[in-house]
N, C-alpha and C. Protein backbone atom coordinates (compact mmCIF):
# COMPACT_ATOMS: atom_id res chain seq x y z
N UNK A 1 -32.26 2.83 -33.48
CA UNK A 1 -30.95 3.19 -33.98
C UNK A 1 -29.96 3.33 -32.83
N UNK A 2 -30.09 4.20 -31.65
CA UNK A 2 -29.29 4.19 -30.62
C UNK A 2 -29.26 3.16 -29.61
N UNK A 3 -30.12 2.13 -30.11
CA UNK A 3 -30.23 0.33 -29.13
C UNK A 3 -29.29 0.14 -29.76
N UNK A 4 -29.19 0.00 -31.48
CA UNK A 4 -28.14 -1.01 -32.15
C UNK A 4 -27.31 -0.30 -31.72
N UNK A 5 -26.94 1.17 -31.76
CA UNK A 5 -25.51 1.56 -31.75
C UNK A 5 -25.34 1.25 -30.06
N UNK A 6 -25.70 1.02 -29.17
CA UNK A 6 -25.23 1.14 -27.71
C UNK A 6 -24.64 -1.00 -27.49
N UNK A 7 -25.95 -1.64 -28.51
CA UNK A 7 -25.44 -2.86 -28.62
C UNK A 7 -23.99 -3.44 -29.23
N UNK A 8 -24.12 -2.74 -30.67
CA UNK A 8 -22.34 -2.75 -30.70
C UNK A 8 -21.37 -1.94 -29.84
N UNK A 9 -21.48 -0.96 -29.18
CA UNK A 9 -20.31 -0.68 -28.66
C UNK A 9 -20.00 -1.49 -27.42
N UNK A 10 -21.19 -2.36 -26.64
CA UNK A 10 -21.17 -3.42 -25.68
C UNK A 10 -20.18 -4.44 -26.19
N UNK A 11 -20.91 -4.87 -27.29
CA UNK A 11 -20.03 -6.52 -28.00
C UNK A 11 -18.94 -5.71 -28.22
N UNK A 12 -18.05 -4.49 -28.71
CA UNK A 12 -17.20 -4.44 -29.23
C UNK A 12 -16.03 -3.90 -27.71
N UNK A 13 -16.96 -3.26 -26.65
CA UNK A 13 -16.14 -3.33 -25.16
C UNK A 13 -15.62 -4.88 -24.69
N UNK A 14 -16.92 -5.83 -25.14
CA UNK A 14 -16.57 -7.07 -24.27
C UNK A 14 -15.74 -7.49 -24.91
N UNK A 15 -15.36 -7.43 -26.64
CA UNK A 15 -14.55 -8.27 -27.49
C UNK A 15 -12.98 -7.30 -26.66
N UNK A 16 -12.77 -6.28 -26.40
CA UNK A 16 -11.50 -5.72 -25.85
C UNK A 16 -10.78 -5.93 -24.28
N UNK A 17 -11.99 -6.71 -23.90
CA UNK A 17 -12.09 -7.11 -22.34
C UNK A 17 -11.09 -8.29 -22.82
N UNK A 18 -12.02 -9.02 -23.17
CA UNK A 18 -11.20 -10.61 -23.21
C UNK A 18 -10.26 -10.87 -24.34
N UNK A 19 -10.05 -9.64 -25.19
CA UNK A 19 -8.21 -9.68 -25.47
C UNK A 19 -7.32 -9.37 -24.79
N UNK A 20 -7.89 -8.37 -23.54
CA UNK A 20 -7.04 -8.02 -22.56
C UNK A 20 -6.74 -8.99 -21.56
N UNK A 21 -7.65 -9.71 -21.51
CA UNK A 21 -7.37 -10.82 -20.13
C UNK A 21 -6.51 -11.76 -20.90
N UNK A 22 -6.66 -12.16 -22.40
CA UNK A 22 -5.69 -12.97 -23.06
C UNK A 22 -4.46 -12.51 -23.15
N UNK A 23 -4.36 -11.27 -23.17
CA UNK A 23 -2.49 -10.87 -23.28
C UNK A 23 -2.39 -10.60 -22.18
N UNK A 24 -3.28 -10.38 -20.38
CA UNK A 24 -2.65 -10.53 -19.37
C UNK A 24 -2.28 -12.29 -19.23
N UNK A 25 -2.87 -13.04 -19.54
CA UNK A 25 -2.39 -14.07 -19.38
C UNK A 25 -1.80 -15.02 -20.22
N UNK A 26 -1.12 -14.47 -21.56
CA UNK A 26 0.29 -14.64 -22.01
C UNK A 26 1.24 -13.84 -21.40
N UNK A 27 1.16 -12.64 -20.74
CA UNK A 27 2.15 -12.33 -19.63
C UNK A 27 2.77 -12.73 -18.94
N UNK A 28 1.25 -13.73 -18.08
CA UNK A 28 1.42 -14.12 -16.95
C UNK A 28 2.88 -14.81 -16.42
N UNK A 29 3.25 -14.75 -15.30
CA UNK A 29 4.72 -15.12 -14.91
C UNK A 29 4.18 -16.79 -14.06
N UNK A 30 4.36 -17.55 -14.82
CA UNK A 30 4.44 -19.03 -13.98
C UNK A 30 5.20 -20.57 -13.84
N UNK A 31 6.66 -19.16 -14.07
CA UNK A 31 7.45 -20.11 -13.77
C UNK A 31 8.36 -19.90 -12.33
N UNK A 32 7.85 -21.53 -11.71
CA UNK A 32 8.04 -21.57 -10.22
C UNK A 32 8.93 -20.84 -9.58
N UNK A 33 10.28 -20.96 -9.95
CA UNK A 33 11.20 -20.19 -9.30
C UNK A 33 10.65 -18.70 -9.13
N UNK A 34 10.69 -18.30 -10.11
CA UNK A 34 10.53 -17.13 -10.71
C UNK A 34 9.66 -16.54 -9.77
N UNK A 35 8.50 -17.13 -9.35
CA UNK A 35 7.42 -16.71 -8.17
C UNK A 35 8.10 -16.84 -6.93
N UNK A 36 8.69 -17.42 -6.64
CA UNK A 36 9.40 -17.99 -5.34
C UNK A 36 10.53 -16.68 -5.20
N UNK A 37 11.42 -16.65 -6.37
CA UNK A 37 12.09 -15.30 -5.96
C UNK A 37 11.45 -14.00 -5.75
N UNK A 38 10.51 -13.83 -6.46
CA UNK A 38 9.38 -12.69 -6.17
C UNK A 38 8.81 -12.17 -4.57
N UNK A 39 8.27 -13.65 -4.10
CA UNK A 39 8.04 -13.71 -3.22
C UNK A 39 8.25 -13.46 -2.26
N UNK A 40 10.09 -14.03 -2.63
CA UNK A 40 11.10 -13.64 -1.14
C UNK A 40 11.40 -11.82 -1.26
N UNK A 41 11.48 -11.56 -2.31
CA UNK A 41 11.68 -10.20 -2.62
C UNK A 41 10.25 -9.05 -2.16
N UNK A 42 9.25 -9.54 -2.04
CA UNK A 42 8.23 -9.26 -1.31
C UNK A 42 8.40 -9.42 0.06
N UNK A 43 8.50 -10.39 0.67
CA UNK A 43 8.80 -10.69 1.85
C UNK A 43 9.68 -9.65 2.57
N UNK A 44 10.67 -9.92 2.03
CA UNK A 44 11.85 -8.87 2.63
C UNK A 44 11.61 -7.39 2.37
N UNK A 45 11.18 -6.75 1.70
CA UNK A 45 10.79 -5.68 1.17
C UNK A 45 9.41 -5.45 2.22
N UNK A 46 8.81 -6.35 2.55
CA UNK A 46 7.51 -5.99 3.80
C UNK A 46 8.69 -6.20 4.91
N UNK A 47 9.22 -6.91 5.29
CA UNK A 47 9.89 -6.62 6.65
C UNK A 47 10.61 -5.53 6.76
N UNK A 48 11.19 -5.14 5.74
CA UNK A 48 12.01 -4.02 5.90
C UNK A 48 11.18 -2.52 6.66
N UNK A 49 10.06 -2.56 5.56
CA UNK A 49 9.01 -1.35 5.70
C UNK A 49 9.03 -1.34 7.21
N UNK A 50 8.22 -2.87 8.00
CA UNK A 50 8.23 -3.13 9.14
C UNK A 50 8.80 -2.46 10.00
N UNK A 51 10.17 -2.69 9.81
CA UNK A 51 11.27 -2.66 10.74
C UNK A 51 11.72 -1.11 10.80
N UNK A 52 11.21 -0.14 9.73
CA UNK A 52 11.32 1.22 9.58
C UNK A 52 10.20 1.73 10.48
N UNK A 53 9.29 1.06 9.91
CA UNK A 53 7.85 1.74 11.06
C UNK A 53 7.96 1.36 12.56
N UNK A 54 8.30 0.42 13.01
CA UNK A 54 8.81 -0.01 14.57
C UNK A 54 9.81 1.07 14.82
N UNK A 55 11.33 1.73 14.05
CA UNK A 55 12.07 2.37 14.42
C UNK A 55 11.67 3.41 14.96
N UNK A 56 10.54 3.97 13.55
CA UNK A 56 9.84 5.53 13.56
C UNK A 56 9.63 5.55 15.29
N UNK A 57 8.35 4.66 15.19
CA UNK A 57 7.05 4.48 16.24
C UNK A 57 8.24 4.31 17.86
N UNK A 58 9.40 3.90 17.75
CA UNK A 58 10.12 3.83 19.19
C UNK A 58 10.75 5.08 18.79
N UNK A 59 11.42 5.76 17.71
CA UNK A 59 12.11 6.68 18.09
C UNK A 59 11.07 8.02 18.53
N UNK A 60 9.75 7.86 17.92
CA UNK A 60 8.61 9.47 18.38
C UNK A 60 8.36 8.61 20.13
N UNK A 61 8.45 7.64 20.49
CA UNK A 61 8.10 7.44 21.93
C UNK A 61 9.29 7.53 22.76
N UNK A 62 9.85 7.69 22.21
CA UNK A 62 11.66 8.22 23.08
C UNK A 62 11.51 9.81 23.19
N UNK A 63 11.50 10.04 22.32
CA UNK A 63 11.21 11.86 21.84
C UNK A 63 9.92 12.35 22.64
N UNK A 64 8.49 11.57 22.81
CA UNK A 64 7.91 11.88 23.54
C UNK A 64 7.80 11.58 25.34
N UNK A 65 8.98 10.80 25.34
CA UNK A 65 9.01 10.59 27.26
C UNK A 65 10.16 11.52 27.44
N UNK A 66 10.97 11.90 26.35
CA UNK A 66 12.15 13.03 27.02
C UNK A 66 11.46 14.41 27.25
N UNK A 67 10.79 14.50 26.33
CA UNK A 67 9.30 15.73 26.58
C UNK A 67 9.13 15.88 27.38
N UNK A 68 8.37 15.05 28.24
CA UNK A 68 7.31 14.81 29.13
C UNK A 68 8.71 14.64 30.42
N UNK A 69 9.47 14.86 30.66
CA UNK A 69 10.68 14.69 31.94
C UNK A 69 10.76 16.17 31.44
């Protein structure tokens, strides 16, 4: 009795798996531009971070050689 019941709730997890992967991929975004603007918007959005963490990292090594004088 608790084989069958552990067997359907398997088939009835896997049947919710792969409706889910079917409406992630009627989601899915694949139109070209569309990725391409993403992309750049990624891009720039990592350089930015970048360019904050380089500021940080020179302005605590400025702060730490005026210390140290």
């Amino acid at each position: 009795m608790e084989a069958r019941a552990r067997k359907v709730a398997q088939k009835e997890a896997e049947k919710e798996r792969k409706q889910r992967e079917l409406e992630d991929e009627f989601w899915k975004e694949d139109d070209k531009n569309m990725l391409k603007k993403l992309q750049r918007k990624e891009k720039k959005q990592k350089k930015k971070t970048d360019q904050l963490e380089k500021k940080k990292e020179s302005q605590h090594l400025a702060e730490e050689e005026m210390s140290s004088i």
